[in-house]
N, C-alpha and C. Protein backbone atom coordinates (compact mmCIF):
# COMPACT_ATOMS: atom_id res chain seq x y z
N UNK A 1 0.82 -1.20 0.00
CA UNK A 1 0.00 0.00 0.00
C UNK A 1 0.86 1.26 0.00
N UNK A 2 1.95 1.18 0.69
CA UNK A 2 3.21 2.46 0.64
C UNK A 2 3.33 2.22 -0.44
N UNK A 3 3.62 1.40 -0.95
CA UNK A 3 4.49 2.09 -2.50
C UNK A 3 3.32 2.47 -3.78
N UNK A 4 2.11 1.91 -3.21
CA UNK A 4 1.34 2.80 -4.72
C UNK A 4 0.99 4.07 -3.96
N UNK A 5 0.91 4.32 -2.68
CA UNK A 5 0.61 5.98 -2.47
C UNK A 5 1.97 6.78 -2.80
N UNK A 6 3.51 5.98 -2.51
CA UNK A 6 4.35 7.13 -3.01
C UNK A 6 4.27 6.87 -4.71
N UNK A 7 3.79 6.30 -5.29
CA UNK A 7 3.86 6.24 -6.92
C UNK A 7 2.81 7.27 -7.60
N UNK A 8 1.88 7.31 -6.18
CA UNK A 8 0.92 8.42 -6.67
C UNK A 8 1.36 9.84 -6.46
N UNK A 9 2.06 9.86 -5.17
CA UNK A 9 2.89 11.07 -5.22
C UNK A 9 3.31 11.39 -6.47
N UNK A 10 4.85 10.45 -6.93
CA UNK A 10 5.50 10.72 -8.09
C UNK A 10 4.62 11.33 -9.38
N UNK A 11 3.57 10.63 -9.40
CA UNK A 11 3.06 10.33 -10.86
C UNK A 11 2.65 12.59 -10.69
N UNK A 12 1.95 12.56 -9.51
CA UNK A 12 1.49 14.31 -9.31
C UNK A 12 2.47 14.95 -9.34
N UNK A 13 4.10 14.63 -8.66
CA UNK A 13 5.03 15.36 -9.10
C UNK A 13 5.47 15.71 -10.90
N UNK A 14 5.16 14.58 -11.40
CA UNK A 14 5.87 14.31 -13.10
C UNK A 14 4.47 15.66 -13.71
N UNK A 15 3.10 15.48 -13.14
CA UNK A 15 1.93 15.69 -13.93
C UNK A 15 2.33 17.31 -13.53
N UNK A 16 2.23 18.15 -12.32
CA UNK A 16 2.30 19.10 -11.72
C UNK A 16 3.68 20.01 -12.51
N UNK A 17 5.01 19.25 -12.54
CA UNK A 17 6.06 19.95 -13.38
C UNK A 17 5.80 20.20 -14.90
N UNK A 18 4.76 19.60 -15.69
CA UNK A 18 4.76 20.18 -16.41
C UNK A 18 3.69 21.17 -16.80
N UNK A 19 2.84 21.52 -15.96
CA UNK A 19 1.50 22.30 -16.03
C UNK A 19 1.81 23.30 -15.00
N UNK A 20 2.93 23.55 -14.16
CA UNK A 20 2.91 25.18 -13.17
C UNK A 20 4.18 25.15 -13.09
N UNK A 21 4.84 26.69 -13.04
CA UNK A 21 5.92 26.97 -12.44
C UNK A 21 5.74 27.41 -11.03
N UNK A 22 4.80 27.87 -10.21
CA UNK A 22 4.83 27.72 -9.02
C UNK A 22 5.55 26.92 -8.10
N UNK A 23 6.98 28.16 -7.23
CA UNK A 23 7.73 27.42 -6.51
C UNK A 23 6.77 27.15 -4.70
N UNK A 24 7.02 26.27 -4.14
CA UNK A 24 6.16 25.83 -2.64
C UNK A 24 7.12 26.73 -2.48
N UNK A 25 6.41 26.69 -0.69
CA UNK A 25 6.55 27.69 0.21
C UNK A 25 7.90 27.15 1.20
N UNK A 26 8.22 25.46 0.84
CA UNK A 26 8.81 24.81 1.88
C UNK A 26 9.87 24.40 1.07
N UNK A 27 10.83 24.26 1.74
CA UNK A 27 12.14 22.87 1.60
C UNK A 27 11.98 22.30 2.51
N UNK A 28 12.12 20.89 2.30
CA UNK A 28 11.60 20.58 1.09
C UNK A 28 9.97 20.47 0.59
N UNK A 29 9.60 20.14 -0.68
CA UNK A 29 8.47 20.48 -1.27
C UNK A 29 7.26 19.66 -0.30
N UNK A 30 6.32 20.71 -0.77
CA UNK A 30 4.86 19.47 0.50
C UNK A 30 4.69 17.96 -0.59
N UNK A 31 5.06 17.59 -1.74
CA UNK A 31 4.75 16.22 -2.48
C UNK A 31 6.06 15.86 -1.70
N UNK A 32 7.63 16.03 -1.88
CA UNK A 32 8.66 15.22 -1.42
C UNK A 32 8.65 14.87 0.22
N UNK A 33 8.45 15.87 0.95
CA UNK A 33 7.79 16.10 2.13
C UNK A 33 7.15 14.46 2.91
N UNK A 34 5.59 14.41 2.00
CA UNK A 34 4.96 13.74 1.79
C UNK A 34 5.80 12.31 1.95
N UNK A 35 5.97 12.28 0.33
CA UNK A 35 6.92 10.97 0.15
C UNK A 35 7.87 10.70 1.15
N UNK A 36 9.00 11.34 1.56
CA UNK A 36 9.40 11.00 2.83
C UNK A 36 9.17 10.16 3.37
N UNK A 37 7.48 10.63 4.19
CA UNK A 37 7.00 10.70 5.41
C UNK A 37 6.35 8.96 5.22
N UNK A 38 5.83 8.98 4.05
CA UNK A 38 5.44 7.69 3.54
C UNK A 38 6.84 6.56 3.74
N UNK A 39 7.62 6.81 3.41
CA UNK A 39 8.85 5.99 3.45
C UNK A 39 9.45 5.87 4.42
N UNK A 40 9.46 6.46 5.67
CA UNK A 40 9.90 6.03 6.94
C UNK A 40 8.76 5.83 7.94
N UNK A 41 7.70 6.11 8.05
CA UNK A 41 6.37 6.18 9.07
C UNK A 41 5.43 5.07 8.26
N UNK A 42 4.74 4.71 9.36
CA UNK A 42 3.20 3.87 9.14
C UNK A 42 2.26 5.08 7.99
N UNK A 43 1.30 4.19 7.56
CA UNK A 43 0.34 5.21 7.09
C UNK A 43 -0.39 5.76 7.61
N UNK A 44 -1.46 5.93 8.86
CA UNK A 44 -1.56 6.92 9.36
C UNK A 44 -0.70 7.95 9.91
N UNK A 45 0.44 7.57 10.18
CA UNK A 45 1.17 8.72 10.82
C UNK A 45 1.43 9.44 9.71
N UNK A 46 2.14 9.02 8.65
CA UNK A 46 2.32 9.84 7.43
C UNK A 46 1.64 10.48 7.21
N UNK A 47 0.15 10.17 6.67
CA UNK A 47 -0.66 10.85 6.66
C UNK A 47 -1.43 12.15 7.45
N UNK A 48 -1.12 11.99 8.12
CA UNK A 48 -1.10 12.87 9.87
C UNK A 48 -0.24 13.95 9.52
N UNK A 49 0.82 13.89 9.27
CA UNK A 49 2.05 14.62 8.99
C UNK A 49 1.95 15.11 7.79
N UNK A 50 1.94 14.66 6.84
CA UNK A 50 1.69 15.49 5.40
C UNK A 50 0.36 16.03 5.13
N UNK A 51 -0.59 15.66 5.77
CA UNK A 51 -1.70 17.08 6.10
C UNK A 51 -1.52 18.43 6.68
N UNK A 52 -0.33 17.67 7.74
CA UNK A 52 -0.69 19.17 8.56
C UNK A 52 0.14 20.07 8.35
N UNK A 53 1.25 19.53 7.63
CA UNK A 53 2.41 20.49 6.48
C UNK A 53 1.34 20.90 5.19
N UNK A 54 0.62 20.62 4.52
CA UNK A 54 -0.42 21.00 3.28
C UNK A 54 -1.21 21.99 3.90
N UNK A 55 -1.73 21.81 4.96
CA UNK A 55 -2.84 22.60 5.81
C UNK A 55 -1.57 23.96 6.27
N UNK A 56 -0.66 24.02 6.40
CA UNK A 56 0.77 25.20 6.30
C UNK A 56 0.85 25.64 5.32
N UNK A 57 0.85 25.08 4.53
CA UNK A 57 0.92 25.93 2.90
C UNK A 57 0.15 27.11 2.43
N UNK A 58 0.11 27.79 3.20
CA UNK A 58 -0.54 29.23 2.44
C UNK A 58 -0.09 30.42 2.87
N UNK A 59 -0.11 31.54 2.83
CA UNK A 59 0.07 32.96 2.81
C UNK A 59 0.71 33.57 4.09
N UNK A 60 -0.13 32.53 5.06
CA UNK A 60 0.04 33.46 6.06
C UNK A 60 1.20 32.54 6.88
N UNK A 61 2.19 31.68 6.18
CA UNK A 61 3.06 31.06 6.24
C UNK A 61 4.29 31.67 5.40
N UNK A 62 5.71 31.52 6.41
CA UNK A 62 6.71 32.52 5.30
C UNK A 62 7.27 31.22 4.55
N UNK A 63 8.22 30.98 3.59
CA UNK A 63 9.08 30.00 3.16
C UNK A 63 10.34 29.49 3.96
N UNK A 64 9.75 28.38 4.60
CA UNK A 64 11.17 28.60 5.13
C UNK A 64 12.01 26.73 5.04
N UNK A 65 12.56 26.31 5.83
CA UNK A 65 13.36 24.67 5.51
C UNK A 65 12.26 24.17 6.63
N UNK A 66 11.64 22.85 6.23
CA UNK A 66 10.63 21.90 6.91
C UNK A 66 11.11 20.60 6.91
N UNK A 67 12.21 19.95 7.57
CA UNK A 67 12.27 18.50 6.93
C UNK A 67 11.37 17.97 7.73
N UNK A 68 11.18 16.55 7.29
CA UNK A 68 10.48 15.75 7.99
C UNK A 68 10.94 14.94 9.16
N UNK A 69 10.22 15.06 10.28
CA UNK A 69 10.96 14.81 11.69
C UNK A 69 11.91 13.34 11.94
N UNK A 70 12.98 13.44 12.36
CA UNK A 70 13.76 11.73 12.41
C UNK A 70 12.92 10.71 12.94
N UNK A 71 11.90 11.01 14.14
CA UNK A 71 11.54 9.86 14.74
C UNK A 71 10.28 10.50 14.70
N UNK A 72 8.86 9.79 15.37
CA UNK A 72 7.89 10.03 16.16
C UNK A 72 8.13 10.54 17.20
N UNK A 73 7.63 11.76 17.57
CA UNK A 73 7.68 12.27 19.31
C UNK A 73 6.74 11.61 20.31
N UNK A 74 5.60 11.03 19.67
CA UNK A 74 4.76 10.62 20.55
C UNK A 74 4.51 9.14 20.38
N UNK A 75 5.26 8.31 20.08
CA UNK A 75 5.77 7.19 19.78
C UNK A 75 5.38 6.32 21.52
N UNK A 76 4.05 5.76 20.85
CA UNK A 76 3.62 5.05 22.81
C UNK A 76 4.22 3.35 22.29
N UNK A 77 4.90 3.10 23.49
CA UNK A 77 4.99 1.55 23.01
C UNK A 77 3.81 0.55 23.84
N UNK A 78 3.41 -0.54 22.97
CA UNK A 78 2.53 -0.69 23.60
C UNK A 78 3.07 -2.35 23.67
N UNK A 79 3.18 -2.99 25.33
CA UNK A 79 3.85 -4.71 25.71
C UNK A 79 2.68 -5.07 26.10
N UNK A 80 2.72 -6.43 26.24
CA UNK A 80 2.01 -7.18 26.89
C UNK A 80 2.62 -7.19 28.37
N UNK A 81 1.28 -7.66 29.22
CA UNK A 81 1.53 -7.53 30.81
C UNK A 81 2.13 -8.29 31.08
N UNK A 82 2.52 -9.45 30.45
CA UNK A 82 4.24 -9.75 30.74
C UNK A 82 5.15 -9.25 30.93
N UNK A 83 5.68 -8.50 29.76
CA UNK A 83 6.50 -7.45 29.46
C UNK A 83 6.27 -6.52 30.71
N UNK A 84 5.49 -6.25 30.90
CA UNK A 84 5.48 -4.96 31.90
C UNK A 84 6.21 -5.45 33.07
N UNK A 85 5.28 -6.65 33.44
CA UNK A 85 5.73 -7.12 34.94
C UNK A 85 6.78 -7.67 34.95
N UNK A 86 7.79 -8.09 34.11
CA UNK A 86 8.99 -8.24 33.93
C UNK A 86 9.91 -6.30 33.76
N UNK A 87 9.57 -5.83 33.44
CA UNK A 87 10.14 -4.22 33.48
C UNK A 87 9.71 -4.02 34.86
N UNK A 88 8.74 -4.40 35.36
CA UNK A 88 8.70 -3.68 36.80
C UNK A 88 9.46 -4.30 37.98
N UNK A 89 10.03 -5.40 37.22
CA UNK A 89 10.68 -6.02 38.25
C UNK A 89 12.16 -5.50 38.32
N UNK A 90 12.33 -5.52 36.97
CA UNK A 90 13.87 -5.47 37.00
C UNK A 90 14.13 -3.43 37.70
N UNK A 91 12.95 -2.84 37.71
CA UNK A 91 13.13 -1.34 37.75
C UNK A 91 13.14 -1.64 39.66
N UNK A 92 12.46 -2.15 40.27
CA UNK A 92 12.68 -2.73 41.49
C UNK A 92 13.91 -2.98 41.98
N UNK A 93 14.72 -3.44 41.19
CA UNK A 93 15.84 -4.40 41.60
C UNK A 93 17.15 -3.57 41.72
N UNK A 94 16.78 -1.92 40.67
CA UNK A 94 17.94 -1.26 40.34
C UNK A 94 17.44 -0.49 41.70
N UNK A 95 16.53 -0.18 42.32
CA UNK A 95 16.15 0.69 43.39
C UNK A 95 16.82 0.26 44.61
């Protein structure tokens, strides 16, 4: 499913260069941006993220450098209560 949404990117990048010279507001562009975000993140998160850079794109925004973030900030991990009660033990043990 990632790779036909970044192919759909591409295909709007190829279609878009030859019908506007309109430069974006960002480095990098909100389609490469996008793609990125697709290529290292899940699809909702991507998606999450290249909205809310598109939803930036206008006027009352200056031009400025946007990369796309290295990690998730809000990145919850989610164990089984195994896992836990094994972490709570060993966090016990260092106390």
């Amino acid at each position: 499913m990632k790779e036909w949404i970044i192919k759909q990117i591409e295909n709007y990048q190829q279609d878009k260069s030859l019908h506007t010279t309109k430069k974006c507001r960002f480095i990098p562009s909100c389609s490469e941006y996008a793609k990125e975000c697709y290529k290292r993140f899940s699809i909702p998160y991507a998606s999450f993220l290249s909205l809310k850079r598109i939803l930036k794109c206008n006027p009352l925004h200056s031009m400025k450098y946007d990369p796309v973030p290295e990690k998730r900030k809000d990145k919850a991990k989610f164990v089984s209560l195994e896992e836990s009660l094994v972490a709570l033990r060993e966090k016990s043990k260092l106390k």
